[in-house]
C-alpha atoms as a PDB file:
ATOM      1  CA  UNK A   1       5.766   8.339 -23.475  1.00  0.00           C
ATOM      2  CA  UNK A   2       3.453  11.054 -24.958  1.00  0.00           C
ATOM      3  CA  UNK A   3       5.169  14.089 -25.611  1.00  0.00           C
ATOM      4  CA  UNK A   4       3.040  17.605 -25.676  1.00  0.00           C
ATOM      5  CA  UNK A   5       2.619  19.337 -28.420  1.00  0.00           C
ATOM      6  CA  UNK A   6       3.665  22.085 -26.857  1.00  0.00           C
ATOM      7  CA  UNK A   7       7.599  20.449 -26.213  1.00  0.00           C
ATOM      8  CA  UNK A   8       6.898  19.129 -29.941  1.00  0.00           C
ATOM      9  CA  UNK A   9       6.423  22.764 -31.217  1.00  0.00           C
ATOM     10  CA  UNK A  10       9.604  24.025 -29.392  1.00  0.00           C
ATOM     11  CA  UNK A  11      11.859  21.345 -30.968  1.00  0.00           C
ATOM     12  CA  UNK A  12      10.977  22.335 -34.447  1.00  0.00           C
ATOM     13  CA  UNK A  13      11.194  25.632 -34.211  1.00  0.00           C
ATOM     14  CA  UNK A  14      14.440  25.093 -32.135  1.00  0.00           C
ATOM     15  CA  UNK A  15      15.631  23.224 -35.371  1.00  0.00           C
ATOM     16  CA  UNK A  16      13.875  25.348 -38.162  1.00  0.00           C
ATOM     17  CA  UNK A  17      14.824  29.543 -38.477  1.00  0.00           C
ATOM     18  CA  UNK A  18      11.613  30.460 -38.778  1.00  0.00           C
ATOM     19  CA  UNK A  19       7.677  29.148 -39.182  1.00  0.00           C
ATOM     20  CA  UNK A  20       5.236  30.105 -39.723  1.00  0.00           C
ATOM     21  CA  UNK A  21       1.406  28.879 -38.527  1.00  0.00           C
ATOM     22  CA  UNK A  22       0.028  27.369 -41.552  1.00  0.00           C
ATOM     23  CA  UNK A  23       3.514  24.765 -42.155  1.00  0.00           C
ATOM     24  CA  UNK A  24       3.385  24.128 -37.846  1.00  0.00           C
ATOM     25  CA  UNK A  25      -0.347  23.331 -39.162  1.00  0.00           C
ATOM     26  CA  UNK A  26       1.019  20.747 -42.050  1.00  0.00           C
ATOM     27  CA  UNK A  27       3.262  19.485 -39.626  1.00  0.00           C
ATOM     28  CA  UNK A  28       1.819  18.473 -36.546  1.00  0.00           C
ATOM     29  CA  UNK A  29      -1.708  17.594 -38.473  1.00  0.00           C
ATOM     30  CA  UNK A  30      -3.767  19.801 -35.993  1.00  0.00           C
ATOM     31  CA  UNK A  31      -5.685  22.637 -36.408  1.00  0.00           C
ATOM     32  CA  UNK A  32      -4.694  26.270 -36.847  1.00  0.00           C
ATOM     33  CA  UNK A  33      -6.470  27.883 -33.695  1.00  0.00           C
ATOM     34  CA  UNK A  34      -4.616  25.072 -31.488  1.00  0.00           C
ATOM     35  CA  UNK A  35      -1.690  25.576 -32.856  1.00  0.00           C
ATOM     36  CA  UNK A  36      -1.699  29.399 -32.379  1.00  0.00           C
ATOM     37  CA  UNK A  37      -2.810  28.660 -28.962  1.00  0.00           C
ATOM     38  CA  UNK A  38      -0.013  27.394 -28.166  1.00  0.00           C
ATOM     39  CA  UNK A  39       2.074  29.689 -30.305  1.00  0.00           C
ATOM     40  CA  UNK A  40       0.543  32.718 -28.489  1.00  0.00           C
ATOM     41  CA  UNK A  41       1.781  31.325 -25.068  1.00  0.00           C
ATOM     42  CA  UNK A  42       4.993  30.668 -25.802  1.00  0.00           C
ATOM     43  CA  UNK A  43       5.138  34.437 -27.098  1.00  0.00           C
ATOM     44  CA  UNK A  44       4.015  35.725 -23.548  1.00  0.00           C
ATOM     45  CA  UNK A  45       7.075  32.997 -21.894  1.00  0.00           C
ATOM     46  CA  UNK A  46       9.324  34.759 -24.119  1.00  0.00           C
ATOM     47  CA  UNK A  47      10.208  31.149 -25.026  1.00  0.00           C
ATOM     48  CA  UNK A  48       9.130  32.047 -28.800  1.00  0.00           C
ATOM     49  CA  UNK A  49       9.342  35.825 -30.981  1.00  0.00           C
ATOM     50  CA  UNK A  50       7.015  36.574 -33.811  1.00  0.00           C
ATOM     51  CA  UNK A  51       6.930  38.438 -36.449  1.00  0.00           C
ATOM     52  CA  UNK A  52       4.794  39.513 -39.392  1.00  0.00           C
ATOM     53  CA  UNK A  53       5.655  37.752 -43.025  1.00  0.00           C
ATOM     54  CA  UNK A  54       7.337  40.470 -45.420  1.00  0.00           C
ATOM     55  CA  UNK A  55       4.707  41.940 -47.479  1.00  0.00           C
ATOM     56  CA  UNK A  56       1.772  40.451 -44.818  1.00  0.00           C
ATOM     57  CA  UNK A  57      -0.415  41.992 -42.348  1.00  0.00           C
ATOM     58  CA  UNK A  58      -1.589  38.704 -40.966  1.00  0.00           C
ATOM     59  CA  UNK A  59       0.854  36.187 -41.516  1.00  0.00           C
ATOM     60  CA  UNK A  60       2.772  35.632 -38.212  1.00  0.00           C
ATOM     61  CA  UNK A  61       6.502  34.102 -38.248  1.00  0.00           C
ATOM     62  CA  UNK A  62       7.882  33.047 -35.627  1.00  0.00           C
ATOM     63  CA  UNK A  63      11.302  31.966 -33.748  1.00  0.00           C
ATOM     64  CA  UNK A  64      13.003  30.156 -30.806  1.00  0.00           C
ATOM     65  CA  UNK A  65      14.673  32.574 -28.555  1.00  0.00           C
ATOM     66  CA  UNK A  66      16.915  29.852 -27.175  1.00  0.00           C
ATOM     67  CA  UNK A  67      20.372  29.695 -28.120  1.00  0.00           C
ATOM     68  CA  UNK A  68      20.732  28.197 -31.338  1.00  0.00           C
ATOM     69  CA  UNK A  69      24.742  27.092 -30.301  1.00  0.00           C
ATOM     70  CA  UNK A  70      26.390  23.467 -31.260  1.00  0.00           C
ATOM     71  CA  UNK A  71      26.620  22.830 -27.344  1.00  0.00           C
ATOM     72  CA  UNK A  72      23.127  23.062 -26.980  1.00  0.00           C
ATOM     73  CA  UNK A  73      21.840  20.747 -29.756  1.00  0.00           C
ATOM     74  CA  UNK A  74      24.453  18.204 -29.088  1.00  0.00           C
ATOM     75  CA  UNK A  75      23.221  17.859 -25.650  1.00  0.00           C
ATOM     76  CA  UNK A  76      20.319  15.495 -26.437  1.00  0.00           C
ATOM     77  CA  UNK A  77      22.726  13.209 -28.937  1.00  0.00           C
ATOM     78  CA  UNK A  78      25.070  13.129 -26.178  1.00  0.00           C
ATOM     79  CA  UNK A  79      22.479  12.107 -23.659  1.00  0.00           C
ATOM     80  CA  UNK A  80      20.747   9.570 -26.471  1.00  0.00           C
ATOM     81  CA  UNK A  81      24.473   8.182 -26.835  1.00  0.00           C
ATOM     82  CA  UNK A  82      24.785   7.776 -22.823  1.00  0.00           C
ATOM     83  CA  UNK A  83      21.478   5.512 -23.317  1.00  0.00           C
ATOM     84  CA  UNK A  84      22.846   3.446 -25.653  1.00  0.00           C
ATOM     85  CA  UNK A  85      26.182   2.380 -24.780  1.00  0.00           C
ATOM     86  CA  UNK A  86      24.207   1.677 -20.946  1.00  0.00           C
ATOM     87  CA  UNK A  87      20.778   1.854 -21.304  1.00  0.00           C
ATOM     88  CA  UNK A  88      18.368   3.736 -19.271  1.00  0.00           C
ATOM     89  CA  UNK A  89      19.918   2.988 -15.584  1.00  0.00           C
ATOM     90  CA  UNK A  90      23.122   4.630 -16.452  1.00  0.00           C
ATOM     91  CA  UNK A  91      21.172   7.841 -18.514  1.00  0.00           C
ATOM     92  CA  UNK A  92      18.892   7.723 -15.183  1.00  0.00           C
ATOM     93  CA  UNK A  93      22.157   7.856 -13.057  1.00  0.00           C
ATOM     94  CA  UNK A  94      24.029  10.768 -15.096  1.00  0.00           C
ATOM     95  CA  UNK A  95      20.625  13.254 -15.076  1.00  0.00           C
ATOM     96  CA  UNK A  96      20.642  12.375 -11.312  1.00  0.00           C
ATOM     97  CA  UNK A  97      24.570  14.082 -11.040  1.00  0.00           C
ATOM     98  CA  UNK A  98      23.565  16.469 -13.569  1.00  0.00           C
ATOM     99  CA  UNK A  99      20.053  18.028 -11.620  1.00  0.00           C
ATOM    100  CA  UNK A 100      22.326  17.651  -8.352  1.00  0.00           C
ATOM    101  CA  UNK A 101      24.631  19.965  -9.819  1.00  0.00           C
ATOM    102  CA  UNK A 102      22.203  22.244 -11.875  1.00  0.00           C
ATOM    103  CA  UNK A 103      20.185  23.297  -8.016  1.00  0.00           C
ATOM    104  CA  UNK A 104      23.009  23.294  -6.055  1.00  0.00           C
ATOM    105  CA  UNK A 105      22.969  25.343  -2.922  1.00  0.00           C
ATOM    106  CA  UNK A 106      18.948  25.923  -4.295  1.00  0.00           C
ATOM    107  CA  UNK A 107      17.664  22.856  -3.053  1.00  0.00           C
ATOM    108  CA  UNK A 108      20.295  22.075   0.245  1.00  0.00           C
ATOM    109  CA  UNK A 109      18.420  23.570   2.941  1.00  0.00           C
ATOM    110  CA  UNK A 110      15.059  22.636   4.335  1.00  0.00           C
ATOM    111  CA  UNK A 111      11.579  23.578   2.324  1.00  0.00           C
ATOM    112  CA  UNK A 112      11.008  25.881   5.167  1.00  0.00           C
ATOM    113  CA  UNK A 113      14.058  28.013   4.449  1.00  0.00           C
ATOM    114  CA  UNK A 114      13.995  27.831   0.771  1.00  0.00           C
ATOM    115  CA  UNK A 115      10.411  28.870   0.789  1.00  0.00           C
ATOM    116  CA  UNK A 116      11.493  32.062   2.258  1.00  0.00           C
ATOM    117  CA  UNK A 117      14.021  32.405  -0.624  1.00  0.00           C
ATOM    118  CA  UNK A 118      13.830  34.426  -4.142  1.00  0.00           C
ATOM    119  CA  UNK A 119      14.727  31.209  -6.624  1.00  0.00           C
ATOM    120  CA  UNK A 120      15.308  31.658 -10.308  1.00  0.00           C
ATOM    121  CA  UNK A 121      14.306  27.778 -10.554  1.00  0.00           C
ATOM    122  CA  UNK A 122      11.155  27.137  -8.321  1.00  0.00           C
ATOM    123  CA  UNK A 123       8.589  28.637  -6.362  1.00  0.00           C
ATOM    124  CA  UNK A 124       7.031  26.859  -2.796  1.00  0.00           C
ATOM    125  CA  UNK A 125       4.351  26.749  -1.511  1.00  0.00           C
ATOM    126  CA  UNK A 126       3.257  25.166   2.052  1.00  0.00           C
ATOM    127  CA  UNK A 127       0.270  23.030   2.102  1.00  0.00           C
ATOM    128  CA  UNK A 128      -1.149  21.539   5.361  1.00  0.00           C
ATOM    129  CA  UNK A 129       1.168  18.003   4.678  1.00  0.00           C
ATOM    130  CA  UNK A 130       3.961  19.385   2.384  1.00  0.00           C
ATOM    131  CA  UNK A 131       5.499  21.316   0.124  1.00  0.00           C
ATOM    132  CA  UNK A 132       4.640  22.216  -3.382  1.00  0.00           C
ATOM    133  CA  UNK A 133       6.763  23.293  -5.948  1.00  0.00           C
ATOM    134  CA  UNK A 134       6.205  24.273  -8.766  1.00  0.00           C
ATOM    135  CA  UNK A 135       8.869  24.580 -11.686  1.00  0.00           C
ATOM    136  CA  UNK A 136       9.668  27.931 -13.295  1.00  0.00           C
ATOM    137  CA  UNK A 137      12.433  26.120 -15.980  1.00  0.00           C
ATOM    138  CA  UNK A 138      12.949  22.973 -16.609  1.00  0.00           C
ATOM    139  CA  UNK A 139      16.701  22.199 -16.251  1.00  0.00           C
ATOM    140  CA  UNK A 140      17.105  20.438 -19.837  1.00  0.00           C
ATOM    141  CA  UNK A 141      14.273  21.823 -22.091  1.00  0.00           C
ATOM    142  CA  UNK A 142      13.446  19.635 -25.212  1.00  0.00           C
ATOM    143  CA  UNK A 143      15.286  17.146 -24.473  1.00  0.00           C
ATOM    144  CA  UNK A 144      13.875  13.831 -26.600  1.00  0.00           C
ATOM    145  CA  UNK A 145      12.957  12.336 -23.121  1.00  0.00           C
ATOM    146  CA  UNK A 146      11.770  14.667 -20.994  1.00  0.00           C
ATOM    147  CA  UNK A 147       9.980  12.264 -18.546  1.00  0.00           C
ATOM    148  CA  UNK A 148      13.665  10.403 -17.642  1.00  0.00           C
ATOM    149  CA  UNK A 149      14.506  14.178 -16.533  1.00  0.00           C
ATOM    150  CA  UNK A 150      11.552  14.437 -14.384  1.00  0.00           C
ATOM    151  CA  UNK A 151      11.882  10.975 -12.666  1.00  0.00           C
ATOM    152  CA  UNK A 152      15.832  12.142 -12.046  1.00  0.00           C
ATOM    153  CA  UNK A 153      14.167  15.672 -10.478  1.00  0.00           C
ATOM    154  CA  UNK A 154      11.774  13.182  -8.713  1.00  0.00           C
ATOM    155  CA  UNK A 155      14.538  11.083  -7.102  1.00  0.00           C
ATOM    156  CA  UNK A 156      17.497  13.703  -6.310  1.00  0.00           C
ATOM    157  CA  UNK A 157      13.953  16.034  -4.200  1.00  0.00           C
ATOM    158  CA  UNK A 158      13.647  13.010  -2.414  1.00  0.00           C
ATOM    159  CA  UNK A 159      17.262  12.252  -1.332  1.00  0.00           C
ATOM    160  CA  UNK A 160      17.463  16.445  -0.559  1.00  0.00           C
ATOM    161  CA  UNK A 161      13.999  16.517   1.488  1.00  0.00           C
ATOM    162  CA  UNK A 162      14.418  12.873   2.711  1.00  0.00           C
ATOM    163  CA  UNK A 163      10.693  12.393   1.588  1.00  0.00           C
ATOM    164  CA  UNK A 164       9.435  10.670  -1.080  1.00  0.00           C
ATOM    165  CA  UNK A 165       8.769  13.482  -3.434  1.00  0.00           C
ATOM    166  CA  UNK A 166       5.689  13.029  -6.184  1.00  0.00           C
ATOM    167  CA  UNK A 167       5.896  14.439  -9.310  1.00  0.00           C
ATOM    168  CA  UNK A 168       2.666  16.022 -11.391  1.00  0.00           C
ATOM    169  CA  UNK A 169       2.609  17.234 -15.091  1.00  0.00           C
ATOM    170  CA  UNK A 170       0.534  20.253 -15.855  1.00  0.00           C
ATOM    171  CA  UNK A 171       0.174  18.490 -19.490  1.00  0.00           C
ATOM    172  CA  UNK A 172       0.422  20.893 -22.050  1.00  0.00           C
ATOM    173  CA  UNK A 173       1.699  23.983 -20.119  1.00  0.00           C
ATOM    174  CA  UNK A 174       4.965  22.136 -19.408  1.00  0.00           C
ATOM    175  CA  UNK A 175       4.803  22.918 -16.179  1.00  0.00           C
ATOM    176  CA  UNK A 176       5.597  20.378 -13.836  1.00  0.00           C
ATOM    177  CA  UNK A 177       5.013  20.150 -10.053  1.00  0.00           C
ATOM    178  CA  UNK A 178       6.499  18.172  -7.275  1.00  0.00           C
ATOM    179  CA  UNK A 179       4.808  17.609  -3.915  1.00  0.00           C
ATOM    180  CA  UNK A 180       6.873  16.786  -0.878  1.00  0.00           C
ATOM    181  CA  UNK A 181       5.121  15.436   1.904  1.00  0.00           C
ATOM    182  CA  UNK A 182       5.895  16.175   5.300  1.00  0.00           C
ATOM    183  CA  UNK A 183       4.587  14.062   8.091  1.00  0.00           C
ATOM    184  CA  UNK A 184       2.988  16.307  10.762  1.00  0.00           C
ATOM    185  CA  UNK A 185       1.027  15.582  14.174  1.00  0.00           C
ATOM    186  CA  UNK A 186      -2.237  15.739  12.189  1.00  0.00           C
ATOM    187  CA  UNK A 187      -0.926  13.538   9.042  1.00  0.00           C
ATOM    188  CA  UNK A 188      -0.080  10.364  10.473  1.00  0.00           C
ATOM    189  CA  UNK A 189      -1.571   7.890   7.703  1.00  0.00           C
ATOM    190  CA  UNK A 190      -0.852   7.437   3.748  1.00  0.00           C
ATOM    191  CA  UNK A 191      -4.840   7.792   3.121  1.00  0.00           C
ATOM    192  CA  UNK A 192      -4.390  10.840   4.851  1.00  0.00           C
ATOM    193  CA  UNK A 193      -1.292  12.085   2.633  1.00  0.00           C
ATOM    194  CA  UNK A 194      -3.523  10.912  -0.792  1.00  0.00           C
ATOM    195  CA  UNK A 195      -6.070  12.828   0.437  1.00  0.00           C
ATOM    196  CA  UNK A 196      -4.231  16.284   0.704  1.00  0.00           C
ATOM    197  CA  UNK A 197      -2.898  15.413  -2.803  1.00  0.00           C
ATOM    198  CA  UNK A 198      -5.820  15.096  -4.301  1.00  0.00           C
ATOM    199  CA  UNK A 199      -7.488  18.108  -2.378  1.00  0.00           C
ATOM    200  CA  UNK A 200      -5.000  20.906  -2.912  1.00  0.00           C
ATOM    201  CA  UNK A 201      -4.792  21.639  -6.555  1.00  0.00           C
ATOM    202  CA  UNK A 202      -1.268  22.444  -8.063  1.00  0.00           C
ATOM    203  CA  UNK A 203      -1.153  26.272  -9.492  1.00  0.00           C
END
């Protein structure tokens, strides 16, 4: 699995104190204005503080905001230790009870209700054969796998909206989408569903 840059970035500086552009650059082997792109963003999610370099009036520094706590770095060991002892069927199983758990009462009615609701953890919107939603946090952020979480989201939308829910990556943002079709009077074929995917564009 490729992972983003942009999850790569926010695992260093989740491990480091503080960086600053020009080691990220040294790093990741890419250049400076990509780096800062991505930098910049993650300033505006709040996901990231900067700073200027004692002494500097250019020199940014910056910082995770997340917790920096022992319970949240042992979480991806503990899930990398789940894989080993029984490989990727029982870590698939476990983020399945975990996600059920994390939504909750946010994902137990029906799209149509939920849509109407003010969620801290996804926003809906209706399309003319489903439901989009897109992600506002993901529910285990930088953890080494992030695509095993996803395919858990995928499966646990599905068993929720008894529809086979499809899950999109907006690549580098690190936003991801789900799309749950609904069959309707007018959507009565899969070419049909494919071709609402690939007409309504996830935002």
């Amino acid at each position: 699995m490729t992972v983003s840059l942009r999850e790569r970035l926010l695992e260093y500086l989740d491990q480091h104190k503080e960086v600053t552009t020009e080691q990220l650059q040294k790093v990741f082997g890419v250049s400076r204005r990509h780096i800062q792109r991505h930098l910049h963003q993650l300033v505006e999610e709040e996901r990231v503080s900067m700073s200027l370099l004692p002494g500097s009036h250019h020199t940014g520094v910056y910082q995770s905001v997340l917790p920096r706590d022992d319970e949240f770095h042992a979480i991806p060991q503990l899930l990398k230790a789940v894989e080993r002892v029984g490989g990727q069927n029982l870590l698939g199983k476990v983020l399945e009870q975990f996600i059920d758990q994390y939504y909750g009462k946010a994902i137990e009615k029906s799209p149509e209700f939920l849509s109407q609701e003010e969620s801290v953890f996804m926003d809906w919107k209706k399309s003319p054969n489903g439901w989009w939603i897109t992600m506002r946090q993901c529910p285990l952020p930088n953890t080494p796998d992030a695509e095993m979480v996803c395919q858990a989201e995928t499966r646990i939308f599905s068993k929720h909206f008894h529809a086979p829910a499809i899950h999109f990556s907006r690549g580098e943002t690190g936003v991801c989408q789900f799309f749950i079709p609904q069959k309707t009077q007018e959507t009565e074929t899969t070419s049909e569903l494919h071709q609402d995917i690939s007409s309504v564009k996830p935002r």
